[in-house]
Protein backbone atom coordinates (compact mmCIF):
# COMPACT_ATOMS: atom_id res chain seq x y z
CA UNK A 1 210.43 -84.29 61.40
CA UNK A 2 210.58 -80.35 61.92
CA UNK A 3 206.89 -80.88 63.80
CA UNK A 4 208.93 -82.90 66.24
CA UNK A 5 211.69 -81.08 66.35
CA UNK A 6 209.99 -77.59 67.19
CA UNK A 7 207.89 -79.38 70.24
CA UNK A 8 211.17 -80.03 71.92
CA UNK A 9 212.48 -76.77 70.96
CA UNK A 10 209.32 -74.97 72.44
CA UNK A 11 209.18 -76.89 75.35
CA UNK A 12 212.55 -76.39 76.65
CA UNK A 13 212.69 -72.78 75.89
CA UNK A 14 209.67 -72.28 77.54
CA UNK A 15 211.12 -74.55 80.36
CA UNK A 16 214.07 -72.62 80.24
CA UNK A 17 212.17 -69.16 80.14
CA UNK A 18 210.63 -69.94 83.28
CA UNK A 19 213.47 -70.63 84.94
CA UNK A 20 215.03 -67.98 84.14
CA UNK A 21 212.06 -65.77 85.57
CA UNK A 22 211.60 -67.01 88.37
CA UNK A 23 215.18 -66.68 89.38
CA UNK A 24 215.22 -62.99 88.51
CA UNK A 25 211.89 -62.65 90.22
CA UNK A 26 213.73 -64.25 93.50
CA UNK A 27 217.03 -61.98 93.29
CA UNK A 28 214.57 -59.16 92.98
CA UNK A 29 212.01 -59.95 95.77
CA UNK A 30 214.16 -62.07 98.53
CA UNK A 31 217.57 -61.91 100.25
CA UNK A 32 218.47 -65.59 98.55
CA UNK A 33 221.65 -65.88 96.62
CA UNK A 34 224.16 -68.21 94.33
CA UNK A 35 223.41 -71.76 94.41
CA UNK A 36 219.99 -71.89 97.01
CA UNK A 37 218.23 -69.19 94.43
CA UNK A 38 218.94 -71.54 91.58
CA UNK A 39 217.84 -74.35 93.29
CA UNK A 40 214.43 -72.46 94.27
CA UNK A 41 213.82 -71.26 91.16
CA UNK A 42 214.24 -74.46 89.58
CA UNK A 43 211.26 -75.58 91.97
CA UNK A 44 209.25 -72.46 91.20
CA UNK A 45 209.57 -73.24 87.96
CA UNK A 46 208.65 -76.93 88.09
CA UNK A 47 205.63 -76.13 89.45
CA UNK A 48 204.94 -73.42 86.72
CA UNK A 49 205.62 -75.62 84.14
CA UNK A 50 203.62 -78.62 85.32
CA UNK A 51 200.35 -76.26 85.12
CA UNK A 52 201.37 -74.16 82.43
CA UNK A 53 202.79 -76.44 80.25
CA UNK A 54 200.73 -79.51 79.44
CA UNK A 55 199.70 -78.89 75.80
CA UNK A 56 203.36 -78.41 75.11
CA UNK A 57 204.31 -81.49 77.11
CA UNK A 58 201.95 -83.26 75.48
CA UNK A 59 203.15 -82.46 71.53
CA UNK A 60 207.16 -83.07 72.91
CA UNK A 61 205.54 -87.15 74.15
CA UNK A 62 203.28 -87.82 71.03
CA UNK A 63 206.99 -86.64 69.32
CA UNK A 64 209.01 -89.15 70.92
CA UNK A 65 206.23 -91.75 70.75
CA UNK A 66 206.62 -91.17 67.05
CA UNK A 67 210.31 -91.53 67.00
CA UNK A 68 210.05 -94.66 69.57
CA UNK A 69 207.25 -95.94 66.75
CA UNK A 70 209.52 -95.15 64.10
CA UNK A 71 212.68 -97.29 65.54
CA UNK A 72 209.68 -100.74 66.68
CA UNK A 73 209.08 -100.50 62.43
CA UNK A 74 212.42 -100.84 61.68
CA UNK A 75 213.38 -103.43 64.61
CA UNK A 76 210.24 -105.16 62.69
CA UNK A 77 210.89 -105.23 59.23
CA UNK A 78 214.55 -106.45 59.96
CA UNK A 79 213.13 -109.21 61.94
CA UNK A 80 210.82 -110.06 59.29
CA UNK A 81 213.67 -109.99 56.73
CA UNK A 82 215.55 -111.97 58.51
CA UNK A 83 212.75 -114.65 58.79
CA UNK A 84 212.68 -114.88 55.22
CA UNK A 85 216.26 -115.57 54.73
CA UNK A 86 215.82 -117.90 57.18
CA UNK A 87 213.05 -119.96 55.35
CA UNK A 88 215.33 -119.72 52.62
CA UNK A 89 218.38 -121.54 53.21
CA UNK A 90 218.94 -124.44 51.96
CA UNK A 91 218.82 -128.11 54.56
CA UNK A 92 222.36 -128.93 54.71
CA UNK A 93 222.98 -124.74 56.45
CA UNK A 94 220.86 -125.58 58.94
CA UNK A 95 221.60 -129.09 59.84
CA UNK A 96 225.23 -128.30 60.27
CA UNK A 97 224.19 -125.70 63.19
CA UNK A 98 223.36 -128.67 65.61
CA UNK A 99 226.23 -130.51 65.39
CA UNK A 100 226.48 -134.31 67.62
CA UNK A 101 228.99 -135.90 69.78
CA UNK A 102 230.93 -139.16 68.60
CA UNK A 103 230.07 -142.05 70.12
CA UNK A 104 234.00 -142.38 70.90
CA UNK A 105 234.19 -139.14 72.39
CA UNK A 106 233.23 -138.47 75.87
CA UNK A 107 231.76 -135.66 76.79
CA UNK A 108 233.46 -134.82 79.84
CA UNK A 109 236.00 -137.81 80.29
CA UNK A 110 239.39 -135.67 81.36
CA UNK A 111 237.08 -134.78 84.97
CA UNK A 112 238.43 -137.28 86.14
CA UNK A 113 241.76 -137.64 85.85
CA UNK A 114 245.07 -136.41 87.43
């Protein structure tokens, strides 16, 4: 669990590092301000990150493959639980579920009155 844990942690302080940078590195260099700097330095840093970042990227996926694994194993063994309660209960549970119509009732018979 902490293994999975500190790949998210690295990955989005590393994520947010960059950001961070680049904006500085805009307000430094260029005459952009408030909301269009952000917005380019999220960019900048989207681009940093998707050729910086890949090992990291990768351990924060095999992470939440593991936790997606984790939840299919569980989802599993309750289905195969409740299989074997299913196999066994007794005859006269199950029969009940399916239940028939009377031949004196009519499915259907107040359609057509008025």
């Amino acid at each position: 669990m902490e293994n999975r844990t500190r790949a998210w942690i690295v990955y989005t302080v590393l994520r947010l590092l960059f950001v961070v940078l680049a904006w500085f590195l805009i307000q430094v260099t260029t005459p952009i301000r408030g909301i269009w700097a952000i917005a380019l330095a999220i960019v900048v840093s989207a681009v940093f990150s998707i050729l910086l970042l890949g090992r990291q990227r990768d351990a924060m996926s095999g992470s939440l493959f593991g936790i997606f694994r984790s939840i299919n194993d569980r989802i599993d063994a309750a289905a195969a639980k409740e299989d074997f309660d299913d196999v066994l209960l007794p005859e006269s549970e199950t029969e009940t579920e399916g239940e028939t119509v009377d031949q004196e009732q009519h499915p259907g018979g107040l359609e057509h009155r008025d």
